[in-house]
C-alpha atoms as a PDB file:
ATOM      1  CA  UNK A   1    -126.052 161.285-247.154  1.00  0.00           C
ATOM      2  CA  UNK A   2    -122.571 161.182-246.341  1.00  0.00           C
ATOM      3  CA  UNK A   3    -121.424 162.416-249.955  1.00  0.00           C
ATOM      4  CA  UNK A   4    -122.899 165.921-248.315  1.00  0.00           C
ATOM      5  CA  UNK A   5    -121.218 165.767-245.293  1.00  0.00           C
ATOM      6  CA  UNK A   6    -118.374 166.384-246.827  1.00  0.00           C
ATOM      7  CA  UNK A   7    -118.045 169.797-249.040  1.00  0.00           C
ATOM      8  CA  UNK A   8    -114.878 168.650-250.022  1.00  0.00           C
ATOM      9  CA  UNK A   9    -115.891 165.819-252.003  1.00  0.00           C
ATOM     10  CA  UNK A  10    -118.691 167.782-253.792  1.00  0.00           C
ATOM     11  CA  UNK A  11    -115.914 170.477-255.016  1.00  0.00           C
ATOM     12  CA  UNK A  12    -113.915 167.767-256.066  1.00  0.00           C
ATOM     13  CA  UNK A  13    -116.903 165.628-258.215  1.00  0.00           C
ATOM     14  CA  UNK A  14    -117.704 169.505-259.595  1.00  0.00           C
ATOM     15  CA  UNK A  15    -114.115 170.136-260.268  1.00  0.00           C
ATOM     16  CA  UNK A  16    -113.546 166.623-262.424  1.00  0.00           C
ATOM     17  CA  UNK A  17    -116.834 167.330-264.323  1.00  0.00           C
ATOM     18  CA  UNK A  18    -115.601 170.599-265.097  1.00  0.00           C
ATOM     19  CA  UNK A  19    -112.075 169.266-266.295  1.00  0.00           C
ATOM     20  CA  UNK A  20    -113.727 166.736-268.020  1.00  0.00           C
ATOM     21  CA  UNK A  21    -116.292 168.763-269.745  1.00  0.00           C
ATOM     22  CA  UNK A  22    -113.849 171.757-270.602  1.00  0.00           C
ATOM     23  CA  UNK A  23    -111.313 168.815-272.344  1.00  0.00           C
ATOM     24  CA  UNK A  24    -114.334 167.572-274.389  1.00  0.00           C
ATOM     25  CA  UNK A  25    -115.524 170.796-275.544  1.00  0.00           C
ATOM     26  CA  UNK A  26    -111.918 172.039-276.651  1.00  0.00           C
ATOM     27  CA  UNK A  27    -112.013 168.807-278.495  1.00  0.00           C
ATOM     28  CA  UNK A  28    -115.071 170.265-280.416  1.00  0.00           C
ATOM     29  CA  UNK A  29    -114.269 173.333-281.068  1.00  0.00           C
ATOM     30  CA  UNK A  30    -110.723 172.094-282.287  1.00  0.00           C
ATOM     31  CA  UNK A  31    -112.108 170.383-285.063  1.00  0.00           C
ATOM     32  CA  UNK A  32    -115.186 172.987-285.891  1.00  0.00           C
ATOM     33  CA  UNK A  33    -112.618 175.701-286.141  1.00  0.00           C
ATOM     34  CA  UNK A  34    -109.233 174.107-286.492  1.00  0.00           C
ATOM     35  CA  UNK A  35    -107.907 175.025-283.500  1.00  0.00           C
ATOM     36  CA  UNK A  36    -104.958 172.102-282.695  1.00  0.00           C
ATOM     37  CA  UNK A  37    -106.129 169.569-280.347  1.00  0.00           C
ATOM     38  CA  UNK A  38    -104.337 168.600-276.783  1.00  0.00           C
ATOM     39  CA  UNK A  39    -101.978 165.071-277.505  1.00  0.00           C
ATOM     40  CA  UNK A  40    -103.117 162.584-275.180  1.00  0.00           C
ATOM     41  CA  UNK A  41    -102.167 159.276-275.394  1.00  0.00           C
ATOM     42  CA  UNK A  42    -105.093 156.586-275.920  1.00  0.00           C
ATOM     43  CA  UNK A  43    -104.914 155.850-272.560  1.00  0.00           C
ATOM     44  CA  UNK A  44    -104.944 159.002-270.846  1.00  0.00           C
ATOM     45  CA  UNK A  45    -107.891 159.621-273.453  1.00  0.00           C
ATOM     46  CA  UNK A  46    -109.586 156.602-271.674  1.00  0.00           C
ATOM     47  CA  UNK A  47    -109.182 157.683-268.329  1.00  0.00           C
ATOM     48  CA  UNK A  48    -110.392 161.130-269.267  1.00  0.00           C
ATOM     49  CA  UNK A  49    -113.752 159.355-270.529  1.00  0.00           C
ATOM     50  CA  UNK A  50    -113.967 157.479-267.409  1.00  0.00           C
ATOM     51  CA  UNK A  51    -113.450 160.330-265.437  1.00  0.00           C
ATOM     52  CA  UNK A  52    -116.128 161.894-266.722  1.00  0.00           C
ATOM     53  CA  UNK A  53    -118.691 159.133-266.968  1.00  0.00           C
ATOM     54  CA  UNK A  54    -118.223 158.946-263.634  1.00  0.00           C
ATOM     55  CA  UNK A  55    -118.370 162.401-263.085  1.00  0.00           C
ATOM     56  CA  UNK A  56    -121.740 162.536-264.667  1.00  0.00           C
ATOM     57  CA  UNK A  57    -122.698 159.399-263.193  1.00  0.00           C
ATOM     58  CA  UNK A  58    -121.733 160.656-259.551  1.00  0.00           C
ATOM     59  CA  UNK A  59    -123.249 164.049-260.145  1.00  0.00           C
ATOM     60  CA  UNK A  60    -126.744 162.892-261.549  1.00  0.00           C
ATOM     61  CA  UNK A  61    -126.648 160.839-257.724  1.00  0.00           C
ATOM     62  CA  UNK A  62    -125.917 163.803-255.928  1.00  0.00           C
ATOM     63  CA  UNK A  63    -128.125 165.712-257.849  1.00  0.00           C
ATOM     64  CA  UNK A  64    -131.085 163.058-256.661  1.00  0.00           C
ATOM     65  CA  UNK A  65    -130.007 163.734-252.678  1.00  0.00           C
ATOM     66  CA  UNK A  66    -129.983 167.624-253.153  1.00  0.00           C
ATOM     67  CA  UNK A  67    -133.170 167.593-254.234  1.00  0.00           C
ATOM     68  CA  UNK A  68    -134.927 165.338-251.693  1.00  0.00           C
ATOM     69  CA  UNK A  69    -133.169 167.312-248.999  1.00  0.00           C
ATOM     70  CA  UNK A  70    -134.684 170.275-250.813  1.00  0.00           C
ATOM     71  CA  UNK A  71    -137.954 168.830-250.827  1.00  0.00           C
ATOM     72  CA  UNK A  72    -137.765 168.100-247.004  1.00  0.00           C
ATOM     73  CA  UNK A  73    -136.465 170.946-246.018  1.00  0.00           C
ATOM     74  CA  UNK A  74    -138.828 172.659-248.066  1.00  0.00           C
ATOM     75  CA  UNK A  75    -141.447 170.865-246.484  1.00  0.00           C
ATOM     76  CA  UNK A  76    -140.379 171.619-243.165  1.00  0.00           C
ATOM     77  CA  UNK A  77    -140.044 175.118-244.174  1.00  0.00           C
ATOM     78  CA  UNK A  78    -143.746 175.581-244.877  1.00  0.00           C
ATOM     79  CA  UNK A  79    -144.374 174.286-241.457  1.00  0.00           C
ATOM     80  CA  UNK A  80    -142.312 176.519-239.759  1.00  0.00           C
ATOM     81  CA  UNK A  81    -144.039 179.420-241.886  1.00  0.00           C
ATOM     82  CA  UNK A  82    -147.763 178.231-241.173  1.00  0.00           C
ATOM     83  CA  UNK A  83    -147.116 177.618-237.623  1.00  0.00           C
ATOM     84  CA  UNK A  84    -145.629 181.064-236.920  1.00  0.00           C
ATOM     85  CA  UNK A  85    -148.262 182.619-238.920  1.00  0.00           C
ATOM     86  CA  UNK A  86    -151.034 180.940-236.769  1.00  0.00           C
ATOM     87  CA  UNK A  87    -151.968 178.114-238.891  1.00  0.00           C
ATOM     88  CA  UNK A  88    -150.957 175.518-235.938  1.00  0.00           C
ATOM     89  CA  UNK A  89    -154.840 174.581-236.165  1.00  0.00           C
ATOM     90  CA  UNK A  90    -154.758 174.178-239.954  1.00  0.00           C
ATOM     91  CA  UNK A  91    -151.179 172.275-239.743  1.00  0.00           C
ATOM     92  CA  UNK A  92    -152.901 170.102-237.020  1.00  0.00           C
ATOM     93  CA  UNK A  93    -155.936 169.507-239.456  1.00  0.00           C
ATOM     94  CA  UNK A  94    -154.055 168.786-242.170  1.00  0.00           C
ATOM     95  CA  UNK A  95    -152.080 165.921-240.516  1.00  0.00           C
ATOM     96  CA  UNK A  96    -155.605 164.483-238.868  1.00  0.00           C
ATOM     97  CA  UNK A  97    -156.982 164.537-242.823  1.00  0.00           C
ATOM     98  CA  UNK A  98    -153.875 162.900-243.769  1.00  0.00           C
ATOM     99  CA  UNK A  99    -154.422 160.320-241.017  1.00  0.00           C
ATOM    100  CA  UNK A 100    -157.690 159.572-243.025  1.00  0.00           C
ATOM    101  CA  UNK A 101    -159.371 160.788-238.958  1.00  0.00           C
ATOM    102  CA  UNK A 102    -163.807 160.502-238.977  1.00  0.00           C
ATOM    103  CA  UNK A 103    -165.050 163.926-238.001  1.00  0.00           C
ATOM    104  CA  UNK A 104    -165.860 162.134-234.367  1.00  0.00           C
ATOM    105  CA  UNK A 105    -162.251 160.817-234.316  1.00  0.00           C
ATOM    106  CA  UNK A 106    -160.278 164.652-234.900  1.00  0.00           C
ATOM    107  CA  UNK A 107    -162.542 165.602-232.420  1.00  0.00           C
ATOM    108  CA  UNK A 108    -161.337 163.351-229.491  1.00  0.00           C
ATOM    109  CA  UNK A 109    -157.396 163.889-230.809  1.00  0.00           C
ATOM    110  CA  UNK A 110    -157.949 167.469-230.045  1.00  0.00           C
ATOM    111  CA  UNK A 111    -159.396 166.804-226.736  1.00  0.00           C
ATOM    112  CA  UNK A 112    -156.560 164.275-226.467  1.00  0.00           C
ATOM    113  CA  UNK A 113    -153.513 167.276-227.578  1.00  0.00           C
ATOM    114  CA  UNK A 114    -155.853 169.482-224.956  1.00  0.00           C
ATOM    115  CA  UNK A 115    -154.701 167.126-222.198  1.00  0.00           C
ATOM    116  CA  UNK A 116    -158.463 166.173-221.614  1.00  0.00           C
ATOM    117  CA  UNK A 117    -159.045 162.531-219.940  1.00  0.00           C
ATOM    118  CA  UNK A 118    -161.462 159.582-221.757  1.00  0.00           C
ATOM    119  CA  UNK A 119    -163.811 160.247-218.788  1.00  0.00           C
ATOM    120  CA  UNK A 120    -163.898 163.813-219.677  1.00  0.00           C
ATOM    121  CA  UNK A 121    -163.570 163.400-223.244  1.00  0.00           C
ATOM    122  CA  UNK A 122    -166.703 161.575-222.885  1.00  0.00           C
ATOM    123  CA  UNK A 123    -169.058 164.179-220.801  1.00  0.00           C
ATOM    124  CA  UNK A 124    -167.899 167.101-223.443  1.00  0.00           C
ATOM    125  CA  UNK A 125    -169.194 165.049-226.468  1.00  0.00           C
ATOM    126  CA  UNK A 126    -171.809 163.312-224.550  1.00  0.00           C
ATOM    127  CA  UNK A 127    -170.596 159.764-225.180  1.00  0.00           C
ATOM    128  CA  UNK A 128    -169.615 156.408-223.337  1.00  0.00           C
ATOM    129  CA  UNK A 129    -165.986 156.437-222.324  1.00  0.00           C
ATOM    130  CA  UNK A 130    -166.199 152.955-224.076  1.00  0.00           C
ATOM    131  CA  UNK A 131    -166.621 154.769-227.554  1.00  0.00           C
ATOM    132  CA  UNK A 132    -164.347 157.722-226.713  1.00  0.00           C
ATOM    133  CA  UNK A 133    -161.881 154.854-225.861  1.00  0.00           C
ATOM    134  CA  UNK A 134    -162.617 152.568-229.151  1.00  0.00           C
ATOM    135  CA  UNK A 135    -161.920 156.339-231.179  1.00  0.00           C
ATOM    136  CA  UNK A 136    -158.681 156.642-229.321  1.00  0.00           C
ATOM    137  CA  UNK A 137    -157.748 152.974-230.264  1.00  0.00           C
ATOM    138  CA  UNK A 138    -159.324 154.329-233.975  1.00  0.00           C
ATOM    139  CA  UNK A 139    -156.691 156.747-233.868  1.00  0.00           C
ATOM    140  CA  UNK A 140    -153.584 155.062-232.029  1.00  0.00           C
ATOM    141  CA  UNK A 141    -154.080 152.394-234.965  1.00  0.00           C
ATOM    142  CA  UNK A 142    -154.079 155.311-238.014  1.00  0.00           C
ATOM    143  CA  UNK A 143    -151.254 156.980-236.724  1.00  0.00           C
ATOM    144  CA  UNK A 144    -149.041 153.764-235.979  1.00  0.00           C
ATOM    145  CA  UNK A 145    -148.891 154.591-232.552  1.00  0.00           C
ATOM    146  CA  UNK A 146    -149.856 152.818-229.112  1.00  0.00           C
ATOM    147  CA  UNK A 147    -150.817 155.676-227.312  1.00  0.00           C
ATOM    148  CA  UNK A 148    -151.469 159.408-226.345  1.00  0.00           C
ATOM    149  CA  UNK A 149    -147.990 160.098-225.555  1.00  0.00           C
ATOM    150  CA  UNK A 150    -146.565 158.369-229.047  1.00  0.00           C
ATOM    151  CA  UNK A 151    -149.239 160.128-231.002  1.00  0.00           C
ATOM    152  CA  UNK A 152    -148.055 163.963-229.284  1.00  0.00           C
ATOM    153  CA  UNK A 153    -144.609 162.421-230.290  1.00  0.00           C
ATOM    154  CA  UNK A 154    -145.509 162.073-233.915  1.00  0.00           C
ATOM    155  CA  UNK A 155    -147.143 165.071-234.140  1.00  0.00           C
ATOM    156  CA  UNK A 156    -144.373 167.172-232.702  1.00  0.00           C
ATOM    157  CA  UNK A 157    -142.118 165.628-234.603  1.00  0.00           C
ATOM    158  CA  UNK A 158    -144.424 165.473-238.336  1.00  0.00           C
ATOM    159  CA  UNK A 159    -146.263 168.753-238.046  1.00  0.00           C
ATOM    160  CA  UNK A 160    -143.541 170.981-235.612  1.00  0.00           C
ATOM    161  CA  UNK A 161    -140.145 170.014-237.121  1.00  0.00           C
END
Protein backbone atom coordinates (compact mmCIF):
# COMPACT_ATOMS: atom_id res chain seq x y z
CA UNK A 1 0.00 0.00 0.00
CA UNK A 2 2.29 2.60 -0.89
CA UNK A 3 -0.50 5.44 -0.82
CA UNK A 4 0.06 4.73 3.22
CA UNK A 5 3.52 4.90 3.25
CA UNK A 6 3.39 8.14 2.71
CA UNK A 7 1.33 10.48 5.34
CA UNK A 8 1.95 13.17 3.18
CA UNK A 9 -0.07 12.13 0.39
CA UNK A 10 -3.06 11.14 2.63
CA UNK A 11 -3.09 14.92 4.12
CA UNK A 12 -2.94 16.11 0.81
CA UNK A 13 -6.05 13.70 -0.82
CA UNK A 14 -7.90 14.90 2.74
CA UNK A 15 -6.94 18.44 2.19
CA UNK A 16 -8.37 18.58 -1.71
CA UNK A 17 -11.58 16.79 -0.54
CA UNK A 18 -11.94 19.27 2.02
CA UNK A 19 -11.34 22.29 -0.47
CA UNK A 20 -13.44 20.71 -2.74
CA UNK A 21 -16.27 19.92 -0.49
CA UNK A 22 -16.14 23.36 1.45
CA UNK A 23 -16.36 25.21 -2.38
CA UNK A 24 -19.45 23.03 -3.14
CA UNK A 25 -21.23 23.59 -0.03
CA UNK A 26 -20.68 27.52 -0.10
CA UNK A 27 -22.15 27.07 -3.49
CA UNK A 28 -25.33 25.75 -1.68
CA UNK A 29 -25.76 27.74 0.83
CA UNK A 30 -25.18 30.82 -1.58
CA UNK A 31 -28.15 30.17 -3.38
CA UNK A 32 -30.45 28.78 -0.26
CA UNK A 33 -29.71 31.99 1.52
CA UNK A 34 -28.39 34.46 -1.00
CA UNK A 35 -25.19 34.70 0.13
CA UNK A 36 -22.96 35.88 -3.26
CA UNK A 37 -21.22 33.08 -4.81
CA UNK A 38 -17.17 32.84 -5.47
CA UNK A 39 -16.52 33.92 -9.58
CA UNK A 40 -14.79 31.16 -11.10
CA UNK A 41 -14.33 30.92 -14.51
CA UNK A 42 -15.92 27.72 -16.33
CA UNK A 43 -12.80 26.28 -16.36
CA UNK A 44 -11.50 26.65 -13.03
CA UNK A 45 -15.19 25.40 -12.18
CA UNK A 46 -14.16 22.21 -14.16
CA UNK A 47 -11.07 21.58 -12.55
CA UNK A 48 -12.68 22.12 -9.19
CA UNK A 49 -15.19 19.16 -10.18
CA UNK A 50 -12.38 17.08 -11.22
CA UNK A 51 -10.58 17.71 -8.27
CA UNK A 52 -13.03 16.49 -6.33
CA UNK A 53 -14.21 13.46 -8.26
CA UNK A 54 -11.02 12.46 -7.86
CA UNK A 55 -10.83 13.30 -4.46
CA UNK A 56 -13.76 11.12 -3.73
CA UNK A 57 -12.66 8.63 -6.09
CA UNK A 58 -9.07 8.42 -4.41
CA UNK A 59 -10.51 8.54 -0.94
CA UNK A 60 -13.25 5.74 -1.35
CA UNK A 61 -9.66 3.58 -2.49
CA UNK A 62 -7.93 4.50 0.47
CA UNK A 63 -10.76 4.05 2.46
CA UNK A 64 -10.85 0.15 1.05
CA UNK A 65 -6.86 -0.30 2.23
CA UNK A 66 -7.54 1.24 5.77
CA UNK A 67 -9.93 -1.04 6.40
CA UNK A 68 -8.30 -4.33 5.31
CA UNK A 69 -5.24 -3.24 7.24
CA UNK A 70 -7.74 -2.78 10.05
CA UNK A 71 -9.12 -6.05 9.61
CA UNK A 72 -5.58 -7.67 9.68
CA UNK A 73 -4.31 -5.98 12.19
CA UNK A 74 -7.31 -6.58 14.02
CA UNK A 75 -6.95 -10.06 13.41
CA UNK A 76 -3.57 -10.22 14.52
CA UNK A 77 -4.55 -8.33 17.49
CA UNK A 78 -6.87 -11.04 18.81
CA UNK A 79 -4.02 -13.38 18.49
CA UNK A 80 -1.73 -11.55 20.37
CA UNK A 81 -4.60 -11.17 23.12
CA UNK A 82 -5.55 -15.02 23.19
CA UNK A 83 -2.06 -16.11 23.19
CA UNK A 84 -1.00 -13.94 26.15
CA UNK A 85 -4.07 -14.84 27.92
CA UNK A 86 -3.28 -18.64 27.57
CA UNK A 87 -5.39 -19.55 24.74
CA UNK A 88 -2.13 -20.77 22.65
CA UNK A 89 -4.01 -24.29 22.80
CA UNK A 90 -7.33 -22.84 21.60
CA UNK A 91 -5.40 -20.54 18.87
CA UNK A 92 -3.60 -23.84 17.89
CA UNK A 93 -7.09 -25.65 17.66
CA UNK A 94 -8.62 -23.21 15.89
CA UNK A 95 -6.07 -23.18 13.00
CA UNK A 96 -6.08 -27.33 12.99
CA UNK A 97 -10.23 -26.89 12.58
CA UNK A 98 -9.57 -24.43 9.98
CA UNK A 99 -7.18 -26.89 8.30
CA UNK A 100 -10.39 -29.12 8.09
CA UNK A 101 -7.60 -31.76 10.55
CA UNK A 102 -9.58 -35.61 11.52
CA UNK A 103 -9.50 -35.89 15.28
CA UNK A 104 -6.51 -38.65 14.59
CA UNK A 105 -4.75 -36.05 12.37
CA UNK A 106 -4.65 -32.83 15.28
CA UNK A 107 -3.52 -35.42 17.33
CA UNK A 108 -0.21 -36.34 15.50
CA UNK A 109 0.34 -32.28 14.63
CA UNK A 110 0.53 -31.83 18.30
CA UNK A 111 2.88 -34.61 18.78
CA UNK A 112 4.56 -33.18 15.68
CA UNK A 113 4.73 -29.12 17.41
CA UNK A 114 5.87 -31.40 20.68
CA UNK A 115 9.00 -32.34 18.73
CA UNK A 116 7.90 -36.09 19.01
CA UNK A 117 9.38 -38.51 16.12
CA UNK A 118 6.88 -40.84 13.65
CA UNK A 119 8.43 -43.80 15.55
CA UNK A 120 7.35 -42.30 18.73
CA UNK A 121 4.35 -40.73 17.49
CA UNK A 122 3.39 -44.16 16.73
CA UNK A 123 4.01 -46.10 20.27
CA UNK A 124 1.98 -43.06 22.13
CA UNK A 125 -1.16 -43.65 19.93
CA UNK A 126 -0.50 -47.23 19.43
CA UNK A 127 -0.28 -47.17 15.64
CA UNK A 128 2.03 -48.22 12.61
CA UNK A 129 4.56 -45.54 11.84
CA UNK A 130 3.14 -46.21 8.27
CA UNK A 131 -0.28 -44.55 9.35
CA UNK A 132 1.29 -41.95 11.66
CA UNK A 133 3.35 -41.18 8.46
CA UNK A 134 0.25 -41.27 5.83
CA UNK A 135 -1.50 -38.57 8.74
CA UNK A 136 1.58 -36.46 8.52
CA UNK A 137 1.41 -36.55 4.62
CA UNK A 138 -2.70 -35.93 5.54
CA UNK A 139 -1.59 -32.91 7.10
CA UNK A 140 1.56 -31.59 5.04
CA UNK A 141 -1.10 -31.74 2.06
CA UNK A 142 -4.01 -29.52 4.15
CA UNK A 143 -1.71 -27.07 5.20
CA UNK A 144 0.17 -26.59 1.73
CA UNK A 145 3.23 -27.55 3.18
CA UNK A 146 5.99 -30.36 2.52
CA UNK A 147 6.96 -30.92 5.84
CA UNK A 148 7.28 -30.58 9.73
CA UNK A 149 9.50 -27.70 9.57
CA UNK A 150 7.14 -25.69 6.81
CA UNK A 151 4.08 -26.57 8.79
CA UNK A 152 5.88 -24.94 12.42
CA UNK A 153 6.64 -22.13 9.80
CA UNK A 154 3.02 -21.56 8.96
CA UNK A 155 1.89 -21.83 12.18
CA UNK A 156 4.27 -19.34 13.68
CA UNK A 157 3.69 -17.19 11.20
CA UNK A 158 -0.66 -17.70 10.91
CA UNK A 159 -1.45 -18.26 14.55
CA UNK A 160 1.79 -16.15 16.40
CA UNK A 161 2.03 -13.00 14.23
Amino acid sequence: MPVLKHPALVWILVAVQALCGAYFLWEILASILGFPTLPLRWQMRELVEIGASLGLVLGAILGIQLARVASREMKRADNARRLTSGEFTAAVDDYFTALDLTAAETEVAWFLLKGQSIADIAQLRNTREGTVKAQCTAIYRKAGVSGKSQLFSLIVEDVLL
